[in-house]
N, C-alpha and C. Protein backbone atom coordinates (compact mmCIF):
# COMPACT_ATOMS: atom_id res chain seq x y z
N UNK A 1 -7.96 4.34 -25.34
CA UNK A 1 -8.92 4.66 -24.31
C UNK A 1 -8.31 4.35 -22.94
N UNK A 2 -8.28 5.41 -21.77
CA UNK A 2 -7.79 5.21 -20.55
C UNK A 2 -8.48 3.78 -19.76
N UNK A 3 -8.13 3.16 -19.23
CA UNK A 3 -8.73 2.45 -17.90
C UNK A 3 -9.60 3.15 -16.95
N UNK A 4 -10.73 2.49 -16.57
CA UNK A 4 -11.62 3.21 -15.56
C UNK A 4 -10.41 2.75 -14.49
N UNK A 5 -10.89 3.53 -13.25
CA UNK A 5 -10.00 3.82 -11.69
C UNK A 5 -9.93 2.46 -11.41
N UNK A 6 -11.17 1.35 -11.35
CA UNK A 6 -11.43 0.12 -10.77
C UNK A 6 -10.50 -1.12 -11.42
N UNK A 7 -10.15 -0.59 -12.95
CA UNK A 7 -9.45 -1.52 -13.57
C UNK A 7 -7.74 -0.72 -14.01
N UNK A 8 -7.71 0.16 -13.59
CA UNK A 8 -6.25 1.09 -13.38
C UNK A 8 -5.75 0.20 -11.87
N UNK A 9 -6.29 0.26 -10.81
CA UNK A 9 -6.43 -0.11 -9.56
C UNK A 9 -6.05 -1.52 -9.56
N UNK A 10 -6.87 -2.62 -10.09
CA UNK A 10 -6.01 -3.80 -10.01
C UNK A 10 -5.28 -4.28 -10.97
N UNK A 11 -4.54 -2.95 -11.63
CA UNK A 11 -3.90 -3.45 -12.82
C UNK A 11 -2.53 -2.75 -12.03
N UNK A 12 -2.41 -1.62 -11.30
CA UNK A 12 -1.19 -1.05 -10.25
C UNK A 12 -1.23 -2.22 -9.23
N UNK A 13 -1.94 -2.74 -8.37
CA UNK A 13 -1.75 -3.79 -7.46
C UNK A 13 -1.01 -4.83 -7.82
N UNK A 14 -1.59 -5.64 -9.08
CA UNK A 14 -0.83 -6.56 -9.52
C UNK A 14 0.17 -6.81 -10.49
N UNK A 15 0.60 -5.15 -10.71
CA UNK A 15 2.11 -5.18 -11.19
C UNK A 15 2.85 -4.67 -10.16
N UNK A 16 2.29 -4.32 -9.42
CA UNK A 16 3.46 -4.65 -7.75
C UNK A 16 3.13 -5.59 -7.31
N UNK A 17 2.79 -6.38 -7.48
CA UNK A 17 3.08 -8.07 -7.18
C UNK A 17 2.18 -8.24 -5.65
N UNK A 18 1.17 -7.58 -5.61
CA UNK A 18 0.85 -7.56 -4.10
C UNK A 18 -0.52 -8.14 -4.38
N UNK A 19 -1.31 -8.40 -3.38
CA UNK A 19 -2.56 -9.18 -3.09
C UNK A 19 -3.33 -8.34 -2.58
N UNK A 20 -4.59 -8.60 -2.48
CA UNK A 20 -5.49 -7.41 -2.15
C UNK A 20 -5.51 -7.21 -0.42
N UNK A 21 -5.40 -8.07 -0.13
CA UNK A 21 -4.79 -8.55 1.82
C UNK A 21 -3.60 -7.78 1.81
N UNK A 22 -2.40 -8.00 1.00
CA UNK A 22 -1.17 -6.82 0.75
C UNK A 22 -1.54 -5.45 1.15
N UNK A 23 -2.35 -5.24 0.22
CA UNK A 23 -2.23 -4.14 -0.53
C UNK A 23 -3.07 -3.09 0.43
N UNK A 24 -4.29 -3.84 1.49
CA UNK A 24 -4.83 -3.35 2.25
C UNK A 24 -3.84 -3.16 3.76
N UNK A 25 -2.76 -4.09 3.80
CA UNK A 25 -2.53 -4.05 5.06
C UNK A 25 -1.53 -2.67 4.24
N UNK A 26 -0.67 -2.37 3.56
CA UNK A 26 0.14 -1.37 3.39
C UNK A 26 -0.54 -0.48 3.41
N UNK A 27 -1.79 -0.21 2.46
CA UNK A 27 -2.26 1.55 2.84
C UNK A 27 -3.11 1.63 3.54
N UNK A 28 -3.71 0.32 4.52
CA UNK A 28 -4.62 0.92 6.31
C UNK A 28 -5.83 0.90 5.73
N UNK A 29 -6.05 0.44 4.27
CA UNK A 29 -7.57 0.47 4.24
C UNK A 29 -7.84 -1.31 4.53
N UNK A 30 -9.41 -1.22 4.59
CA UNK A 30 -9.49 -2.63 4.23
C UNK A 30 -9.77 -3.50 3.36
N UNK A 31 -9.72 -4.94 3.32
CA UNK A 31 -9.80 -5.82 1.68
C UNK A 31 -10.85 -5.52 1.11
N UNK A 32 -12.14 -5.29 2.33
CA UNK A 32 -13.49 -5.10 1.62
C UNK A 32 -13.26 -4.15 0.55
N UNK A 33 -12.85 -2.84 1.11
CA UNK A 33 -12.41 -1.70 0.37
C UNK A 33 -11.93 -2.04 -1.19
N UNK A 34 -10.76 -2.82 -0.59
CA UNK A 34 -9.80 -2.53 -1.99
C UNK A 34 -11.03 -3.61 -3.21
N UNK A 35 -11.82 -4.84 -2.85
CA UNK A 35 -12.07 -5.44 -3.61
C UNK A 35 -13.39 -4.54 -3.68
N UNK A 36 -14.14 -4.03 -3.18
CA UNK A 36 -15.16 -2.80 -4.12
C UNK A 36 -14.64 -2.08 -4.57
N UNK A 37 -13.58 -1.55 -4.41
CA UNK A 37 -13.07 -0.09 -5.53
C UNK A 37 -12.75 -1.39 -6.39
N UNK A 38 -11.76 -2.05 -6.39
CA UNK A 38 -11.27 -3.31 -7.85
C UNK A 38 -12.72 -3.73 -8.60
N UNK A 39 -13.86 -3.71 -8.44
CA UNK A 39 -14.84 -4.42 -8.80
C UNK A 39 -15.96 -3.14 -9.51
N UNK A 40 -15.51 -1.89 -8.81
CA UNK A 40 -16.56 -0.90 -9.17
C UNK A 40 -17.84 -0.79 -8.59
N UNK A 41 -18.07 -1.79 -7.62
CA UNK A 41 -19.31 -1.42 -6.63
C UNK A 41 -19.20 -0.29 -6.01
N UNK A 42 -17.90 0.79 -5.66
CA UNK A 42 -17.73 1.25 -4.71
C UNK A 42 -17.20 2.55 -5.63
N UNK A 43 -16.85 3.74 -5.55
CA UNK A 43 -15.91 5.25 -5.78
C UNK A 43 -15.31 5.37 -4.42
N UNK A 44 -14.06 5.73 -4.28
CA UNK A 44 -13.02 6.08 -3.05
C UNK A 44 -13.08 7.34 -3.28
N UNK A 45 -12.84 7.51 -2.01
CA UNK A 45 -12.51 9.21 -1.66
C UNK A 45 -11.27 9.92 -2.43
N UNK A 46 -11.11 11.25 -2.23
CA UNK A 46 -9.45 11.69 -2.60
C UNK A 46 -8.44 10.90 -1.39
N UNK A 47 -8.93 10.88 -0.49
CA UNK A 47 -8.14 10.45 0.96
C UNK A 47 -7.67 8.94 0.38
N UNK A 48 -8.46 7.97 0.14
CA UNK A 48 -8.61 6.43 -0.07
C UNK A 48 -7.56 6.14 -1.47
N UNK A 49 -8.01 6.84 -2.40
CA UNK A 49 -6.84 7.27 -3.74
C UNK A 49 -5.31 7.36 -3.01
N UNK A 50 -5.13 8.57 -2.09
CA UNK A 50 -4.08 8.93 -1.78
C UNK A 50 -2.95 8.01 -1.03
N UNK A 51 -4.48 7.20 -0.19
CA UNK A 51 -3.77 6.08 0.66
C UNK A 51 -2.93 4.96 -0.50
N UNK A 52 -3.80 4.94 -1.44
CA UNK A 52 -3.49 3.32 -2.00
C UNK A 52 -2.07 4.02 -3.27
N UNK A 53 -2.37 5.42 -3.61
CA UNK A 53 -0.98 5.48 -4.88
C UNK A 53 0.53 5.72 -3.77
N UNK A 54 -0.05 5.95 -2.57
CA UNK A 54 1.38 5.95 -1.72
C UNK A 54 1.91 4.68 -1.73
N UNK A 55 1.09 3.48 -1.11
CA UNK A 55 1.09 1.85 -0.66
C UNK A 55 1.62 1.25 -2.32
N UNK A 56 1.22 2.06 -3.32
CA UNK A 56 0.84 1.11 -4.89
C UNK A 56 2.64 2.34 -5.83
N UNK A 57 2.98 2.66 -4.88
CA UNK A 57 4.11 3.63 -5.74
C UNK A 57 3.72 4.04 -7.07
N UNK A 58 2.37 4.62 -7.56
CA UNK A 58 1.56 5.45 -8.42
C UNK A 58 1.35 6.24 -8.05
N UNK A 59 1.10 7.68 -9.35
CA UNK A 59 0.21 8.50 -8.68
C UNK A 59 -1.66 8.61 -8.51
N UNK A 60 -1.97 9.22 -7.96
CA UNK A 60 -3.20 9.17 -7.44
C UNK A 60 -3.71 9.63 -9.35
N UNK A 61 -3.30 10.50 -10.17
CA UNK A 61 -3.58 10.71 -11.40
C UNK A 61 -3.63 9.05 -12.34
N UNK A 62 -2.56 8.37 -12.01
CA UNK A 62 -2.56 7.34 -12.64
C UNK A 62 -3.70 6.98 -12.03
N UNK A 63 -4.28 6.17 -10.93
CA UNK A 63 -4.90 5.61 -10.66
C UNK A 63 -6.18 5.81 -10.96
N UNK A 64 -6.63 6.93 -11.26
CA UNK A 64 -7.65 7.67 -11.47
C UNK A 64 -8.29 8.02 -12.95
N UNK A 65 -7.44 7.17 -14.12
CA UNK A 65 -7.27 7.17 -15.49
C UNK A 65 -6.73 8.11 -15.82
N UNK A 66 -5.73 9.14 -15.40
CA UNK A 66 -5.26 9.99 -16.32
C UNK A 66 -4.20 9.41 -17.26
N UNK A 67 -3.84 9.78 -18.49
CA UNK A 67 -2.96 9.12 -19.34
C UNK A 67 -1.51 9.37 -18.69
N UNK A 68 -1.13 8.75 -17.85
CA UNK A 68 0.46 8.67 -17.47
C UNK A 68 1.32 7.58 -17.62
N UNK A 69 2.59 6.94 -17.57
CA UNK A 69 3.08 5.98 -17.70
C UNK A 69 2.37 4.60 -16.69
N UNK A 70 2.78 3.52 -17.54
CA UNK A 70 2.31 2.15 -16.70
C UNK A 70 2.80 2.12 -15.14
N UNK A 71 2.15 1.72 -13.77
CA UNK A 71 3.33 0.85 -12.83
C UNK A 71 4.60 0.17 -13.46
N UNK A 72 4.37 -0.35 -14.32
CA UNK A 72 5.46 -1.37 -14.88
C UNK A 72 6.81 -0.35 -15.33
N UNK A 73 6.19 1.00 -15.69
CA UNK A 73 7.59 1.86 -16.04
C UNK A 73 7.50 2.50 -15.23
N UNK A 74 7.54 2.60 -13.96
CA UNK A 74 7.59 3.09 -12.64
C UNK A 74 8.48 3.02 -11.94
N UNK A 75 9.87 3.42 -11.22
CA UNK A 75 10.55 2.69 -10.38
C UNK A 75 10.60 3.32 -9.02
N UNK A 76 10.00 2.48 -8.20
CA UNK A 76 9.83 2.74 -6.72
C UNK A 76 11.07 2.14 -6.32
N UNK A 77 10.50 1.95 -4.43
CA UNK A 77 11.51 1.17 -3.62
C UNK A 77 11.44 -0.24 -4.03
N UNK A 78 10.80 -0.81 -4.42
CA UNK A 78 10.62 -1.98 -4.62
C UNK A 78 11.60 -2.49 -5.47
N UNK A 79 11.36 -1.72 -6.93
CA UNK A 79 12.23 -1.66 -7.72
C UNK A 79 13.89 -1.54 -7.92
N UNK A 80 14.26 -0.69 -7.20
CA UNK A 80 15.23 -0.16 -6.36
C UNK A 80 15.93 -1.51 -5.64
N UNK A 81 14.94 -2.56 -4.58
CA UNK A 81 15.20 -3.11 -3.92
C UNK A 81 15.95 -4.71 -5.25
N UNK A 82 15.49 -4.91 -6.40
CA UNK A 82 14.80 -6.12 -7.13
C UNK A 82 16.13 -5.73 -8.05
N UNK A 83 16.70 -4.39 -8.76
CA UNK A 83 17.56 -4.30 -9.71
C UNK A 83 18.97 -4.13 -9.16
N UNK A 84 19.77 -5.50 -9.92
CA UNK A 84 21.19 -6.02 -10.09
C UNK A 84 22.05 -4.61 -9.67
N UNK A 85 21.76 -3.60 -10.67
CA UNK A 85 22.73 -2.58 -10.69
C UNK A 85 22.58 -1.65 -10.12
N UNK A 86 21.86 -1.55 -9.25
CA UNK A 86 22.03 -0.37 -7.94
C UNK A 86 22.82 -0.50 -6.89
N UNK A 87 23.71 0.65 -7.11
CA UNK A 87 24.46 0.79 -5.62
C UNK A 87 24.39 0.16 -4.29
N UNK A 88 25.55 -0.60 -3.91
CA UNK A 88 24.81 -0.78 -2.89
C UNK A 88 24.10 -0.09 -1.59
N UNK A 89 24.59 0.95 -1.55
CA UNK A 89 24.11 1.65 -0.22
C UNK A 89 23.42 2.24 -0.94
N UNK A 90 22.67 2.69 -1.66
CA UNK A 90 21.26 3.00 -2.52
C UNK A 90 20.16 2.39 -2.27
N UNK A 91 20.70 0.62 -2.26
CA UNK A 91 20.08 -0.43 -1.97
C UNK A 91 19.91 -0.44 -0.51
N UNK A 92 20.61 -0.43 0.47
CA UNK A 92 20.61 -0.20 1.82
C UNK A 92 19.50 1.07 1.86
N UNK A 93 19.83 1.86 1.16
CA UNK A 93 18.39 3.29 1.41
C UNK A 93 17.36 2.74 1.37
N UNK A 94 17.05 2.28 -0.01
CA UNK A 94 15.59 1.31 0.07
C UNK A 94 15.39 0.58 0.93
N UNK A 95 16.14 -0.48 1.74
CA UNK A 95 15.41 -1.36 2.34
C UNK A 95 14.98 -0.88 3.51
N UNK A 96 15.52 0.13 4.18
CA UNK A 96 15.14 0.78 5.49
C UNK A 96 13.66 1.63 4.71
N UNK A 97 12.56 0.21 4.65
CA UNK A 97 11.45 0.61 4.62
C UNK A 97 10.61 1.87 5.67
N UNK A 98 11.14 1.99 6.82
CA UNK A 98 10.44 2.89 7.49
C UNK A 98 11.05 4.69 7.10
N UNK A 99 12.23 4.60 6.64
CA UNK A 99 12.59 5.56 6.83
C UNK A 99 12.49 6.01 4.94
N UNK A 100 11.79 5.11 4.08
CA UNK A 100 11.04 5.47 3.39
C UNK A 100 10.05 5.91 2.93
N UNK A 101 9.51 5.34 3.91
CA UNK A 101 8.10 5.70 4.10
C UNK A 101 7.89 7.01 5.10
N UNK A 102 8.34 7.76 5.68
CA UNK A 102 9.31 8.77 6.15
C UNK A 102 9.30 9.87 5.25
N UNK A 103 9.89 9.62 4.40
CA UNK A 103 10.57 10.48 3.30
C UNK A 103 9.90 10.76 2.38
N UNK A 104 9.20 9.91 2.22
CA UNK A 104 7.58 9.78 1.03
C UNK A 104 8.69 9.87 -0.85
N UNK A 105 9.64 9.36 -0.73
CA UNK A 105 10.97 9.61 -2.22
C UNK A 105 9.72 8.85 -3.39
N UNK A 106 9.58 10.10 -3.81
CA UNK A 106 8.59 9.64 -5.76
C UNK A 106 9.42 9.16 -6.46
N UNK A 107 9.08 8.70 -7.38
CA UNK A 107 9.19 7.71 -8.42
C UNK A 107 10.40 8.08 -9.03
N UNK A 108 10.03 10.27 -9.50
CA UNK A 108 11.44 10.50 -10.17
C UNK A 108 12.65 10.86 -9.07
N UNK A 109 12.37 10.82 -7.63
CA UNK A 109 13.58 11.26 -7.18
C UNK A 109 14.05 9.56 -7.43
N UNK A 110 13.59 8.44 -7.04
CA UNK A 110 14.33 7.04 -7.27
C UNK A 110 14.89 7.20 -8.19
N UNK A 111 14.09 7.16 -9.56
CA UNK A 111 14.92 7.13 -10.66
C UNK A 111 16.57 8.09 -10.99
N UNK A 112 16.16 9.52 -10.31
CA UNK A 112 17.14 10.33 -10.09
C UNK A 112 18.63 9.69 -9.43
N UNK A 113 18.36 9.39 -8.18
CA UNK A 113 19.24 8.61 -7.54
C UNK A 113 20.02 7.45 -7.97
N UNK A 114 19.03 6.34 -8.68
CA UNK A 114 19.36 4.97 -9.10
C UNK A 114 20.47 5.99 -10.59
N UNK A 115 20.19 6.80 -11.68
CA UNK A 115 20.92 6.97 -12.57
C UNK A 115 21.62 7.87 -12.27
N UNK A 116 22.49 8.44 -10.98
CA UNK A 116 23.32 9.17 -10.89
C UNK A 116 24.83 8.72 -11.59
N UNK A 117 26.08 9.45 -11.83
CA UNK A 117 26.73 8.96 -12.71
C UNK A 117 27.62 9.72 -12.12
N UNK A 118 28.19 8.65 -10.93
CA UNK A 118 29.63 9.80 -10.50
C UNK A 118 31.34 8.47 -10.41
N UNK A 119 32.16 9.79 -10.43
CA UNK A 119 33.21 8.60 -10.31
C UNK A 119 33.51 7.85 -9.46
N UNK A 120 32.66 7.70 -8.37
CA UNK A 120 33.56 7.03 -6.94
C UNK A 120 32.23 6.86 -6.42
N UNK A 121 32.13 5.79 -5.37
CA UNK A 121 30.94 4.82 -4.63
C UNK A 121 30.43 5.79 -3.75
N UNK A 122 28.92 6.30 -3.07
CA UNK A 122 28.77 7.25 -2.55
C UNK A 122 27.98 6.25 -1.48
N UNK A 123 28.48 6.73 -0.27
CA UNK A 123 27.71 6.28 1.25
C UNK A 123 26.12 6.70 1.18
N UNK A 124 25.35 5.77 2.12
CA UNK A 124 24.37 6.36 2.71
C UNK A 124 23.59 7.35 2.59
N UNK A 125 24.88 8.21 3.56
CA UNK A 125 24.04 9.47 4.15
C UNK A 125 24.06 10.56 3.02
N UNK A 126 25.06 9.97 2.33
CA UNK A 126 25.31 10.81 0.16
C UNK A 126 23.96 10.72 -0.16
N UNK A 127 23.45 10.00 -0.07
CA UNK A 127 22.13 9.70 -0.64
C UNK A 127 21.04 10.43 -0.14
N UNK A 128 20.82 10.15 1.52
CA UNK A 128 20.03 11.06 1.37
C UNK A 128 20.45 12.77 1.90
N UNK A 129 21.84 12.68 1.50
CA UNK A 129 22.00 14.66 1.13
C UNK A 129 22.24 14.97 -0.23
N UNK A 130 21.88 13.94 -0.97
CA UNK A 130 21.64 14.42 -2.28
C UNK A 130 20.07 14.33 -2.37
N UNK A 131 19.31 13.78 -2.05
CA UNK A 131 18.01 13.79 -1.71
C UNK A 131 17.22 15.30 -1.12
N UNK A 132 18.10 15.41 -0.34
CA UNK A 132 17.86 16.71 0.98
C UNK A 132 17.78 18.03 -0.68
N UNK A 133 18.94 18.11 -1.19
CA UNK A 133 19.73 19.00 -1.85
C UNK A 133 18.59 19.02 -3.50
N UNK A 134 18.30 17.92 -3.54
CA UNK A 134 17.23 17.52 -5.03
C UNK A 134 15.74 18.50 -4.39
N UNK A 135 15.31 18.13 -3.25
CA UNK A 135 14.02 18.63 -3.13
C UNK A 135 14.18 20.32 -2.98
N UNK A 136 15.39 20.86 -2.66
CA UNK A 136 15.70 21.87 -2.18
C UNK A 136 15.67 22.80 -3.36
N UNK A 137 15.69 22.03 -4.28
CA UNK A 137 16.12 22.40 -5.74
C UNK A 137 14.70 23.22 -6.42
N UNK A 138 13.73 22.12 -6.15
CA UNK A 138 12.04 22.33 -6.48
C UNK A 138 11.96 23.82 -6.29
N UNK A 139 11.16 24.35 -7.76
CA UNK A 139 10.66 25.66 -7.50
C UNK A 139 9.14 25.18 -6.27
N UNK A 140 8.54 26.38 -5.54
CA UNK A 140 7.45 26.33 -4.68
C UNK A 140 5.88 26.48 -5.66
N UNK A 141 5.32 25.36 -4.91
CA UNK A 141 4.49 24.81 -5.66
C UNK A 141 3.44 25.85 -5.10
């Protein structure tokens, strides 16, 4: 049986390790907010969803009970930022939080990036023109 949204919601918060004060200052809503949607006094908008699976590196489907993988098998920036074996200038991509948040990079382009498999160390700006070159790729939605 799926999770209702309210218990999907503080079950993504607190496998990103964040607090409900966190979690409000990252997606601009407020605590009141996040602790009525967490509690079920409250239903969020599509807008309020959208805010918190950007801030919560989920999708708005997860959050919402659709059957998709856990946060926990998720790998964001965070993730990115936390694992031994990422590149380092991969790692340098992630931490330039703004220019992540920028870029809006989902779950599978991270994962894409983090398991690339080439012979020689790739800079930076490799990254994001392999990034540039991945979205370019996408048939039109």
């Amino acid at each position: 049986m799926a999770l209702k949204p309210n218990l999907r919601l503080q079950s993504a918060r607190r496998a990103a390790g964040l607090t409900q004060v966190q979690l409000a200052e990252r997606s601009g809503l407020s605590q009141r907010i996040i602790s009525s949607l967490e509690t079920g006094d409250r239903e969020g908008s599509v807008e309020t969803y959208t805010r918190l699976s950007k801030a919560l590196e989920v999708s708005v489907s997860y959050l919402l009970g659709e059957r998709v993988p856990e946060p926990a098998q998720a790998y964001g920036r965070s993730e990115v930022l936390r694992d031994p074996g990422v590149p380092p200038e991969l790692r340098r991509l992630a931490a330039n939080a703004k220019l992540c948040e920028e870029l809006e990079i989902t779950v599978e382009e991270w994962l894409f990036l983090r398991h690339l498999q080439l012979p020689y160390v790739i800079g930076f700006e490799a990254y994001l023109a392999i990034l540039h070159v991945l979205r370019s790729c996408r048939p039109a939605v």
